[in-house]
N, C-alpha and C. Protein backbone atom coordinates (compact mmCIF):
# COMPACT_ATOMS: atom_id res chain seq x y z
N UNK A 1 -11.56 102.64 220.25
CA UNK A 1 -12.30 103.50 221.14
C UNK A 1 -13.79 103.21 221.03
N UNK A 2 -14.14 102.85 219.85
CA UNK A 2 -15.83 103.25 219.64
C UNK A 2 -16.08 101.36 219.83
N UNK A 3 -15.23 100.61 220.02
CA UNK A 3 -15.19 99.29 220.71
C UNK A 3 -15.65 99.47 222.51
N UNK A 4 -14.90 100.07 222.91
CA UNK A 4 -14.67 100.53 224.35
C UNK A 4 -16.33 100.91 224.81
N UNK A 5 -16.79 101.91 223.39
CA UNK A 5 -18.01 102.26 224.31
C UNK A 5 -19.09 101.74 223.78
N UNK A 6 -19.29 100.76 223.01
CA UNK A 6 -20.25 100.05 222.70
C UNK A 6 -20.10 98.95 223.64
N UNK A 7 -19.23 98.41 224.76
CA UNK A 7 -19.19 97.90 225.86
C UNK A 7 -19.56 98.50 226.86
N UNK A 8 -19.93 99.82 226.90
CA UNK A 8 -20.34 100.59 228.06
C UNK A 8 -18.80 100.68 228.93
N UNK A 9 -17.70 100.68 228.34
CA UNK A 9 -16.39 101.19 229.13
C UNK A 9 -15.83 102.05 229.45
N UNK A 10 -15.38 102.48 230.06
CA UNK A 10 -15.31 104.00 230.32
C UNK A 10 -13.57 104.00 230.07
N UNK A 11 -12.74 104.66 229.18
CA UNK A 11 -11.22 104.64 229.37
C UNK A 11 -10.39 106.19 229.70
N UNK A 12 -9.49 105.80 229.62
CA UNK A 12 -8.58 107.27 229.69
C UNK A 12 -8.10 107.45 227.70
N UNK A 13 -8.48 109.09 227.44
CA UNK A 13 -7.91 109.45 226.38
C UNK A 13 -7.13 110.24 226.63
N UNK A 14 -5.86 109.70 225.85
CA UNK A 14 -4.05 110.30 225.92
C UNK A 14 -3.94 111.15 224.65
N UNK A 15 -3.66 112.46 224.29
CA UNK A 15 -3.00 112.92 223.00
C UNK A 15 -1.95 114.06 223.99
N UNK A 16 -1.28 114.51 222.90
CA UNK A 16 -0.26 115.41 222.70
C UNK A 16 -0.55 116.80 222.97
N UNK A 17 -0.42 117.47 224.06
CA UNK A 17 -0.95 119.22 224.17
C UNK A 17 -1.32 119.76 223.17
N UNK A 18 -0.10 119.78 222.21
CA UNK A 18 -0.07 120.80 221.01
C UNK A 18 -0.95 119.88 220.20
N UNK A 19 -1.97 118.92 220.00
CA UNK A 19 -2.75 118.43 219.36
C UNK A 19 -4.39 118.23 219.82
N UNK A 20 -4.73 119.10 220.70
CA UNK A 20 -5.64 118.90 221.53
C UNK A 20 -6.88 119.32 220.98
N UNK A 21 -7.17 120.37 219.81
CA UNK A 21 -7.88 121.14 219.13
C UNK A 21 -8.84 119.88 218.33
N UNK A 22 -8.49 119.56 217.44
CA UNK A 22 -8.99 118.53 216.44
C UNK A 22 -9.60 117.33 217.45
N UNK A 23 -8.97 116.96 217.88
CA UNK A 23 -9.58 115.68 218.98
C UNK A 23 -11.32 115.89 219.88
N UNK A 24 -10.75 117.41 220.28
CA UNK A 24 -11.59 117.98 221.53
C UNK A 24 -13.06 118.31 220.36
N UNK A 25 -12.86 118.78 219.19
CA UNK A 25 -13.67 119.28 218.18
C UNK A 25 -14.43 117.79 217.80
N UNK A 26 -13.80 116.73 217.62
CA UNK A 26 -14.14 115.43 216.77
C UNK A 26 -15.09 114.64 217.98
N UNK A 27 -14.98 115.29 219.31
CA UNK A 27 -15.59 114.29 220.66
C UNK A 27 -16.11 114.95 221.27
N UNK A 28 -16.47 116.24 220.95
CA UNK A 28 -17.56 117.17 221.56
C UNK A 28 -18.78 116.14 222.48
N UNK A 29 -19.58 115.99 221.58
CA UNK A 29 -20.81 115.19 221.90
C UNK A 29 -20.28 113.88 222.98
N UNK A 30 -19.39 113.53 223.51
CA UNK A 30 -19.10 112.61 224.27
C UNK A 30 -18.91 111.91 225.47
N UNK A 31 -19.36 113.46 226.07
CA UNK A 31 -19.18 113.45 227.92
C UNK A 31 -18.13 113.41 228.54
N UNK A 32 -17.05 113.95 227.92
CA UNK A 32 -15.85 113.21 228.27
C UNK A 32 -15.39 114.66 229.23
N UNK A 33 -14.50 113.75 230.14
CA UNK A 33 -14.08 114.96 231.54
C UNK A 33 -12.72 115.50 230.72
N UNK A 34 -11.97 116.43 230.79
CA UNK A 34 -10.76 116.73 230.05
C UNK A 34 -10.18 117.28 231.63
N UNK A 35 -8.76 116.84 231.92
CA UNK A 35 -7.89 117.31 232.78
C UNK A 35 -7.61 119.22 232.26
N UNK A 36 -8.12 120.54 232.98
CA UNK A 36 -7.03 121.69 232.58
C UNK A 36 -6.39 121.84 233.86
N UNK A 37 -5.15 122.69 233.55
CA UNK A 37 -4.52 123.24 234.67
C UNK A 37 -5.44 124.21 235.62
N UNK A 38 -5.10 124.09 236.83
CA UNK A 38 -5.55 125.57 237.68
C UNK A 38 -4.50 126.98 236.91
N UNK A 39 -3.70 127.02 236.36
CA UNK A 39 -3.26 128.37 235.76
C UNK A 39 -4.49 129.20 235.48
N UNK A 40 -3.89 130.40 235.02
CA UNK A 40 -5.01 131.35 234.29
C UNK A 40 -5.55 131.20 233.00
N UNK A 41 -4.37 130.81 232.41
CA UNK A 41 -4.90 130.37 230.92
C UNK A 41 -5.52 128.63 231.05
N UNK A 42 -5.81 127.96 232.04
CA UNK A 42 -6.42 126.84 232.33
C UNK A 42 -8.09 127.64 232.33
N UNK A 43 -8.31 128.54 233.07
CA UNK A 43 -9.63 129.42 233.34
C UNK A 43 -10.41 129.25 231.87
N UNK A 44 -9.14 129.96 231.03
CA UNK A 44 -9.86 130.13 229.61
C UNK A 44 -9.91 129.09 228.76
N UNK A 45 -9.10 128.13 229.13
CA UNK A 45 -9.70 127.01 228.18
C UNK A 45 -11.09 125.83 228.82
N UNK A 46 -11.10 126.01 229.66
CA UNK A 46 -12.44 125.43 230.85
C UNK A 46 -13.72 126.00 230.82
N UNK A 47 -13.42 127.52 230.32
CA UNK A 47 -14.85 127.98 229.68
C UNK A 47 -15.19 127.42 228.15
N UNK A 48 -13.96 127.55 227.81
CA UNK A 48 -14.39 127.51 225.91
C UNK A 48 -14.53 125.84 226.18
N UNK A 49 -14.45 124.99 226.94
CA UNK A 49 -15.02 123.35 226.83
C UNK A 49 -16.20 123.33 227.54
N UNK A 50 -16.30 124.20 228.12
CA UNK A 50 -18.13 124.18 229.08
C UNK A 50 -18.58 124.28 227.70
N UNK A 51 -18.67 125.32 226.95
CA UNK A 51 -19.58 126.17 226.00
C UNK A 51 -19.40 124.86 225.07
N UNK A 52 -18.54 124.16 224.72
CA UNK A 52 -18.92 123.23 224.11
C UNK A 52 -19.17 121.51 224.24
N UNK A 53 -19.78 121.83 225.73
CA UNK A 53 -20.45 120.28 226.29
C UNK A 53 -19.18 119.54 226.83
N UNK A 54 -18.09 120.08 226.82
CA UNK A 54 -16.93 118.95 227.68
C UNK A 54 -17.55 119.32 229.61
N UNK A 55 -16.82 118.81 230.18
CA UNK A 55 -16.50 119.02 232.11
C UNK A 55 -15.28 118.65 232.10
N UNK A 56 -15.00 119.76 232.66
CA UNK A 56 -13.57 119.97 233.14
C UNK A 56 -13.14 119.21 234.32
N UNK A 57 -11.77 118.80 234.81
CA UNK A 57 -11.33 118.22 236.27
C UNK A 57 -10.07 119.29 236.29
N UNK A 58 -10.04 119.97 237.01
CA UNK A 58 -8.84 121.39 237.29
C UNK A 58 -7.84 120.54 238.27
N UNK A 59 -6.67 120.43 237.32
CA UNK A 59 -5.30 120.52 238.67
C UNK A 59 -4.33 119.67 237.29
N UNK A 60 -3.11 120.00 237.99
CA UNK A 60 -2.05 119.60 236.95
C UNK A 60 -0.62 119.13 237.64
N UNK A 61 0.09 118.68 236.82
CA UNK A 61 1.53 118.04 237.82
C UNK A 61 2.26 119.00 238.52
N UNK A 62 1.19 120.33 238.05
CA UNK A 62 2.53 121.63 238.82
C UNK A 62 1.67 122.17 239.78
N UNK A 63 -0.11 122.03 239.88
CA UNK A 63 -1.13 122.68 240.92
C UNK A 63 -1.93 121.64 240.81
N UNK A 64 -2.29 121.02 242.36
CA UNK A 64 -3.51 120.44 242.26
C UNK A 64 -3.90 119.41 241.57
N UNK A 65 -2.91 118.62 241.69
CA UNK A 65 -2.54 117.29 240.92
C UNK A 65 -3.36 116.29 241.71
N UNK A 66 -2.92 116.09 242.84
CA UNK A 66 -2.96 114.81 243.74
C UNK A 66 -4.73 115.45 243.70
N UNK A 67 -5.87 115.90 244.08
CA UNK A 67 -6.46 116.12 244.35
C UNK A 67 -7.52 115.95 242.73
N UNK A 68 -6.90 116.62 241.73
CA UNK A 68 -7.39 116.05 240.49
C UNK A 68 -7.00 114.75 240.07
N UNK A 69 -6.16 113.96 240.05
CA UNK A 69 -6.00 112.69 240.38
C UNK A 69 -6.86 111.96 241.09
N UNK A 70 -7.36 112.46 241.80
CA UNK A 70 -8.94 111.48 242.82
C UNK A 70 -9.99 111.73 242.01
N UNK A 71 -10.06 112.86 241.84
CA UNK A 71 -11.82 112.96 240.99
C UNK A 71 -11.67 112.38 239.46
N UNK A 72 -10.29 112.51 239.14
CA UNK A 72 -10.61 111.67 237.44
C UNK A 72 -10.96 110.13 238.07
N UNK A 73 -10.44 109.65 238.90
CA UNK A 73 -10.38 108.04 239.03
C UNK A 73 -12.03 108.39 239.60
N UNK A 74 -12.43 109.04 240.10
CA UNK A 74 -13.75 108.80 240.59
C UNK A 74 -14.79 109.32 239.17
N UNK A 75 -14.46 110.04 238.47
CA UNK A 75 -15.24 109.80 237.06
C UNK A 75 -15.20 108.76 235.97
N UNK A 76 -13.69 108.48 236.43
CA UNK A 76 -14.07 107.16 235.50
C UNK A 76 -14.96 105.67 235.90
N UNK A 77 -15.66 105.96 237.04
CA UNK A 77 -16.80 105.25 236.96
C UNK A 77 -17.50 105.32 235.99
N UNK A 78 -17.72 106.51 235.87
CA UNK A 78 -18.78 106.51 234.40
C UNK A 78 -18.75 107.06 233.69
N UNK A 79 -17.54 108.18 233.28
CA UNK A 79 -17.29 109.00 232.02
C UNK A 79 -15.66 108.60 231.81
N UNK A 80 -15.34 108.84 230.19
CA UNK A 80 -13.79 109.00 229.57
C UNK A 80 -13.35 110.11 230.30
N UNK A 81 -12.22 110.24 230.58
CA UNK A 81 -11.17 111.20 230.71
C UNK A 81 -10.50 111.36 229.86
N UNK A 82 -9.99 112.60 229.43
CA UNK A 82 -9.15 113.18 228.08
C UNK A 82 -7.78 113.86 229.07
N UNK A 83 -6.73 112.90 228.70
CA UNK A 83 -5.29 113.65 229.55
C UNK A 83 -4.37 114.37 228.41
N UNK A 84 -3.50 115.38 228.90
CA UNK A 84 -2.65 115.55 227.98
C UNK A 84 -1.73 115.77 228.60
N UNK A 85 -0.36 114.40 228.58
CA UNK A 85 0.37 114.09 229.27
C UNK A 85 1.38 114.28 229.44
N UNK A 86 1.54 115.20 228.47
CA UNK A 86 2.92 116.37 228.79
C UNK A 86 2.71 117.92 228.66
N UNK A 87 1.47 118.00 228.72
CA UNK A 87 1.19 119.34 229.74
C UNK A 87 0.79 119.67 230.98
N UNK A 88 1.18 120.93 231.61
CA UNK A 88 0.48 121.66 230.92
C UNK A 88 2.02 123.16 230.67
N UNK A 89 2.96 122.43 230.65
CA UNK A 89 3.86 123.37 230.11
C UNK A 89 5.33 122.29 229.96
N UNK A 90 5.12 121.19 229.55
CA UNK A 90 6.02 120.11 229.37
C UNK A 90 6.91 119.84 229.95
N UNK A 91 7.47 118.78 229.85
CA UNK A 91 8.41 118.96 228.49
C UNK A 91 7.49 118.28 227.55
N UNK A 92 7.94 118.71 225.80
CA UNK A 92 7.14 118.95 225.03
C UNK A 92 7.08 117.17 224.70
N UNK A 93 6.15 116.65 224.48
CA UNK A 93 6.30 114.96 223.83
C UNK A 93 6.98 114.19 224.94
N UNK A 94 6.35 114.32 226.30
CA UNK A 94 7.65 113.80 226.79
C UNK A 94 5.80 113.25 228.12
N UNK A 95 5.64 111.97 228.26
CA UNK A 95 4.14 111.41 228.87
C UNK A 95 4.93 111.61 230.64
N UNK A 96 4.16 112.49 231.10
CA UNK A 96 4.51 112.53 233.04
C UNK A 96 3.71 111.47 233.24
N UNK A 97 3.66 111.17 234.76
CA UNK A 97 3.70 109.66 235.49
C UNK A 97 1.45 109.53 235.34
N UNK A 98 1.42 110.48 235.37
CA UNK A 98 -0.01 110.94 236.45
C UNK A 98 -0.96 109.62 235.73
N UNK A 99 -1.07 110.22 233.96
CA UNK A 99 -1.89 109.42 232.91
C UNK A 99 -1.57 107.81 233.16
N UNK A 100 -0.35 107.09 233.32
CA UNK A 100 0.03 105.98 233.38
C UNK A 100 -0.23 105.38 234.88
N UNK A 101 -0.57 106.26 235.95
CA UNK A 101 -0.44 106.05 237.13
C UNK A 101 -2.13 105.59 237.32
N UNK A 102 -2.91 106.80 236.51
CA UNK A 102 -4.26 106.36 237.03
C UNK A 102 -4.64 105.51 236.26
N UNK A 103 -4.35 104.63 234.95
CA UNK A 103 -4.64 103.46 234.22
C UNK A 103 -4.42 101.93 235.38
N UNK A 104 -2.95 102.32 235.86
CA UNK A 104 -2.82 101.37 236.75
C UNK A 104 -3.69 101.39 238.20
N UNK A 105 -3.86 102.38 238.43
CA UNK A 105 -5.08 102.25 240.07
C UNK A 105 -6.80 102.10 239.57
N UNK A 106 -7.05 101.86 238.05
CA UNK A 106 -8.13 102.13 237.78
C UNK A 106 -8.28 100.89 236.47
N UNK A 107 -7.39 100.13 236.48
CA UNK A 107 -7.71 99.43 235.35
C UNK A 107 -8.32 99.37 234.02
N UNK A 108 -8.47 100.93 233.83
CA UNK A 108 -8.78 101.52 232.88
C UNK A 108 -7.92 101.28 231.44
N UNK A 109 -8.65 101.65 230.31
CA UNK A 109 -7.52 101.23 228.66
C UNK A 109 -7.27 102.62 228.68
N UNK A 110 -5.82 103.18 228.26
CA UNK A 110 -5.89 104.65 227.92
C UNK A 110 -5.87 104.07 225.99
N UNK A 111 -6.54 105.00 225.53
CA UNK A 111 -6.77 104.94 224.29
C UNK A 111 -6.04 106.31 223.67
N UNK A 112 -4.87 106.04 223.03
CA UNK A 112 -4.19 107.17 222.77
C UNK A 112 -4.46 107.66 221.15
N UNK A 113 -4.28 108.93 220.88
CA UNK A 113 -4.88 109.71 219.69
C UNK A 113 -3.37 110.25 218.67
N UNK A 114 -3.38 110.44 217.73
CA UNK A 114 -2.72 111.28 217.11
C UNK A 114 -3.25 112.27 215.97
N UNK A 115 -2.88 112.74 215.29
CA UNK A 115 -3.70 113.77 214.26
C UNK A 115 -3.18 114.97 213.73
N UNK A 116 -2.68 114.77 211.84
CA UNK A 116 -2.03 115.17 211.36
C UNK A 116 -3.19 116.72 210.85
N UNK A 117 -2.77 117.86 210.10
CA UNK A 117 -3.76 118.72 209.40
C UNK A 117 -3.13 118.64 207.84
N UNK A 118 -3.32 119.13 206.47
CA UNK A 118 -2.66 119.77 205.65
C UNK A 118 -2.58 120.80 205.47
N UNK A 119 -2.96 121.84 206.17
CA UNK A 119 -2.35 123.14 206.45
C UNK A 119 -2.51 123.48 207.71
N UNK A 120 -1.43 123.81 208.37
CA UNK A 120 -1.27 124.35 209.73
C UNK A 120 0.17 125.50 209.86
N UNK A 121 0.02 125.73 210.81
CA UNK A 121 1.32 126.72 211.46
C UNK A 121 1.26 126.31 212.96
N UNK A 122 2.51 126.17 213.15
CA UNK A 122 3.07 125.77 214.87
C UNK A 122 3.38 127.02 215.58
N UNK A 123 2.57 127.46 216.23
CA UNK A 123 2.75 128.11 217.72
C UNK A 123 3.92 128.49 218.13
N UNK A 124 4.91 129.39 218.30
CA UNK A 124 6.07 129.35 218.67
C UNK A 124 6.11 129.44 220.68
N UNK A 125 5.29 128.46 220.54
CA UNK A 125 4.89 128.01 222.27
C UNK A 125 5.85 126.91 222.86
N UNK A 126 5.45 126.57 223.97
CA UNK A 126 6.82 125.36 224.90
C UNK A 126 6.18 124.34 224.14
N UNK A 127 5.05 124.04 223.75
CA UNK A 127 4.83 123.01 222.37
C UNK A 127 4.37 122.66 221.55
N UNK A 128 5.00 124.45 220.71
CA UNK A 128 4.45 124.22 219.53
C UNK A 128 3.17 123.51 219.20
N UNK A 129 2.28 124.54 219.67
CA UNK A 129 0.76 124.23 219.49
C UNK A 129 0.36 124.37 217.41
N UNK A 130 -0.14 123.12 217.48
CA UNK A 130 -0.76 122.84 215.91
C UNK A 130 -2.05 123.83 216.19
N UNK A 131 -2.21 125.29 214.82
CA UNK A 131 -2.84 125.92 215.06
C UNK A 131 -3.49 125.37 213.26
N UNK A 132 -4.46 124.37 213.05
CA UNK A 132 -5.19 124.04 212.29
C UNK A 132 -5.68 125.51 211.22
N UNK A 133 -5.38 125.37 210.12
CA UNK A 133 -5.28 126.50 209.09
C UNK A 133 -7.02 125.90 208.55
N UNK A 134 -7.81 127.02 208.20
CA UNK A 134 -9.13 126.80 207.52
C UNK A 134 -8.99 126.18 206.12
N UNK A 135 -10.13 125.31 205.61
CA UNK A 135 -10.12 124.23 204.63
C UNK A 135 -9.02 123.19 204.42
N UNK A 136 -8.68 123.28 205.91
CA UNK A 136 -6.89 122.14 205.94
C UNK A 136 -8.23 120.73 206.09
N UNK A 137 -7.92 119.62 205.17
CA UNK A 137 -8.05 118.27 205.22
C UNK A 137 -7.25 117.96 206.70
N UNK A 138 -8.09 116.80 207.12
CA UNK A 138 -7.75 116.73 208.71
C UNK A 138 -7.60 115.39 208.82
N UNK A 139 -6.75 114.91 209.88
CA UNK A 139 -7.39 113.10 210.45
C UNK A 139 -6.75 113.14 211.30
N UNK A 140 -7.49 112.13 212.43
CA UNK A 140 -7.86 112.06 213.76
C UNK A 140 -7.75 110.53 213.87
N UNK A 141 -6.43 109.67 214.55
CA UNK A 141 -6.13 108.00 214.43
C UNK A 141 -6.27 108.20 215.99
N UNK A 142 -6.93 106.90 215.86
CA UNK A 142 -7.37 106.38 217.39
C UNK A 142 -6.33 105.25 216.99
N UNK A 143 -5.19 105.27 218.49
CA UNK A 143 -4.64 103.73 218.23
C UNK A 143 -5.25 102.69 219.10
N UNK A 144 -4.62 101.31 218.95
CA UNK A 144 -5.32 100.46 219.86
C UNK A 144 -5.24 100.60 221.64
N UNK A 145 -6.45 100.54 222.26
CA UNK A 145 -6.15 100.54 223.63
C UNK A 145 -5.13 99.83 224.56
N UNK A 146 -4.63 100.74 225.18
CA UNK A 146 -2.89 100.13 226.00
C UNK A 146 -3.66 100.33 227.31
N UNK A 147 -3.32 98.95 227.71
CA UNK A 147 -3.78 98.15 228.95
C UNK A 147 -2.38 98.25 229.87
N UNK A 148 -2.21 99.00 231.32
CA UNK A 148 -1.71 99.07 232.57
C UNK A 148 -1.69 98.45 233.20
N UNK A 149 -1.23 97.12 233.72
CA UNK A 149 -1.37 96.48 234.77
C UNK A 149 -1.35 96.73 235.66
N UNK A 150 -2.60 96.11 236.64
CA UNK A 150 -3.28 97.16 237.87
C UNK A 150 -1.72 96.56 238.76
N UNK A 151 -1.88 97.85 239.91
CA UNK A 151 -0.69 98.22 240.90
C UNK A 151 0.31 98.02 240.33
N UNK A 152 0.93 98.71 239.17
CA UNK A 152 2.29 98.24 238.40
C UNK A 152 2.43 99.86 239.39
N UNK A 153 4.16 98.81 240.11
CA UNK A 153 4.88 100.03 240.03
C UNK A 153 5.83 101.11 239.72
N UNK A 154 6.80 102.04 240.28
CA UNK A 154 6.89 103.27 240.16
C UNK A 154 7.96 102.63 238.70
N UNK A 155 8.63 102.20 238.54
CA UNK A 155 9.59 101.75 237.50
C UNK A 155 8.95 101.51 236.56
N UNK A 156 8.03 100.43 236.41
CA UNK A 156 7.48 99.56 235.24
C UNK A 156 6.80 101.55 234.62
N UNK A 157 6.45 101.69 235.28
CA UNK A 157 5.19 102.38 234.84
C UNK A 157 5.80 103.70 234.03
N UNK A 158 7.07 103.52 234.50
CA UNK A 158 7.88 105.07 233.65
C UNK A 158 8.18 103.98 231.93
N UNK A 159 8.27 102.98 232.11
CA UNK A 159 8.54 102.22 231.07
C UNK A 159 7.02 102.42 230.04
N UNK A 160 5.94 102.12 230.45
CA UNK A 160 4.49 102.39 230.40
C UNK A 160 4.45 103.75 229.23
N UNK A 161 5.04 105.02 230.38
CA UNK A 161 5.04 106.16 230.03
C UNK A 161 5.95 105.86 228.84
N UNK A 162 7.15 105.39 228.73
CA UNK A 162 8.33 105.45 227.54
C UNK A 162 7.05 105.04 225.83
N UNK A 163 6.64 103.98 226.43
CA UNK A 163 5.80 102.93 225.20
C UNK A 163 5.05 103.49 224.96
N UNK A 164 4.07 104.95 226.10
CA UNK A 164 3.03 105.72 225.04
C UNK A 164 3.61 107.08 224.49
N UNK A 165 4.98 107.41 224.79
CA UNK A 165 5.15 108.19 224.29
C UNK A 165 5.65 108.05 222.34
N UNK A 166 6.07 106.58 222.45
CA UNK A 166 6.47 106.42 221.24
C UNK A 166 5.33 106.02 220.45
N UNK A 167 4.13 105.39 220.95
CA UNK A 167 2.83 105.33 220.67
C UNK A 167 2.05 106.42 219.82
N UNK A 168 2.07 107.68 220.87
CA UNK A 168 1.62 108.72 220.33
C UNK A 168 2.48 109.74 219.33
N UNK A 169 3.69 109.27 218.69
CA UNK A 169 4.16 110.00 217.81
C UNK A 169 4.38 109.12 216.36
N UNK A 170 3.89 107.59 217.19
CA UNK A 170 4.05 106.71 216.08
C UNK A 170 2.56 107.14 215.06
N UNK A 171 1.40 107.45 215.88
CA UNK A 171 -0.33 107.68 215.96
C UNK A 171 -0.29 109.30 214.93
N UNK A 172 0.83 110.09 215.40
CA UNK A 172 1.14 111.44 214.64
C UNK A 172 1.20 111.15 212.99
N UNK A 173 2.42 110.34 212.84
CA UNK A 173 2.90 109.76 211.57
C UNK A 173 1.98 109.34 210.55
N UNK A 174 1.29 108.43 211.12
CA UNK A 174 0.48 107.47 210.36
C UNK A 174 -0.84 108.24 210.00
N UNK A 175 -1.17 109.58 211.00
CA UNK A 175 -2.16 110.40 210.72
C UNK A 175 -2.05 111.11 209.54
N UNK A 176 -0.72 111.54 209.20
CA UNK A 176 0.43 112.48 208.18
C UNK A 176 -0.29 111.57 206.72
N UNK A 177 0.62 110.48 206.84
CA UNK A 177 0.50 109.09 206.09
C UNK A 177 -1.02 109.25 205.00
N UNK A 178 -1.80 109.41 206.24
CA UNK A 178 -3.70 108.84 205.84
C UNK A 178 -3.83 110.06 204.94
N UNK A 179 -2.99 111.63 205.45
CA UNK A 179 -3.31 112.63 204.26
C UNK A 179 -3.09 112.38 203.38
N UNK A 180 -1.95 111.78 203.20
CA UNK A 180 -1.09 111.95 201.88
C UNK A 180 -1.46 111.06 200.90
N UNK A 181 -2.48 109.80 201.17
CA UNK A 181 -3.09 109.11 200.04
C UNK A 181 -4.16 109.97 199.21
């Protein structure tokens, strides 16, 4: 990632819903656009990322998709996008088309995240949101950037989706891993 922008590149960042806390905290300072839903509870998480220097792009695979889909590809002229690609009510670990779709119309790297805590409690939410416990030791793995081949289509690209989904739970593991030394 910190390759990407010492090239002046602008990419797509991929993590896991229920892992969105630690990431969003670690990239504050970064300009980065974050996809929320138009829901209500989209409202409240779009304020609490204003207040802390993110910009929001509102719409999701269930409202206002196709229309947020244009303005991320039109920010990634010049800012990261932060997706979370199996929300915004899942299925849980499971990457929808949208994240893989705009890598391919945008030739963009999605740079996918994972990130373990040592103390947490899971959310009894649709996915099990990691609710980071105070003085929990933390880490935050950037994996290597996964390159889309521009106009790949509707098939390849669910394949795309298959390879970051195992990506980002492989990125979970190895985060676990980095605690435990």
């Amino acid at each position: 990632m910190h390759e990407l922008r010492r090239k002046n590149q602008t990419f797509i960042i991929l993590l896991w819903h229920e892992n969105m806390i630690l990431p969003l905290y670690a990239n504050r300072h970064a300009k980065i656009h974050v996809l929320v839903s138009q829901h209500f509870d989209g409202e409240i998480i779009s304020r609490v990322l204003h207040a802390v220097g993110y910009r929001t792009v509102r719409g999701s695979s269930t409202r206002g998709g196709f229309g947020a889909f244009l303005e991320m590809k039109d920010k990634l002229k010049r800012y990261e996008v932060g997706i979370t690609p199996d929300g915004p009510r899942g299925p849980r670990r499971k990457v929808k088309l949208g994240a893989v779709k705009l890598a391919s119309e945008t030739g963009k790297m999605i740079v996918p995240i994972g990130v373990a805590s040592s103390r947490n409690r899971r959310l009894k939410s649709w996915d099990r949101f990691l609710l980071i416990l105070p003085f929990s030791r933390c880490e935050v793995v950037y994996g290597k950037p996964y390159e889309v081949p521009l106009k790949t289509e509707t098939l390849k690209l669910r394949s795309h989706a298959h390879n970051l989904e195992k990506i980002l739970n492989q990125l979970d593991v190895i985060a676990q891993k980095c605690l435990e030394r």
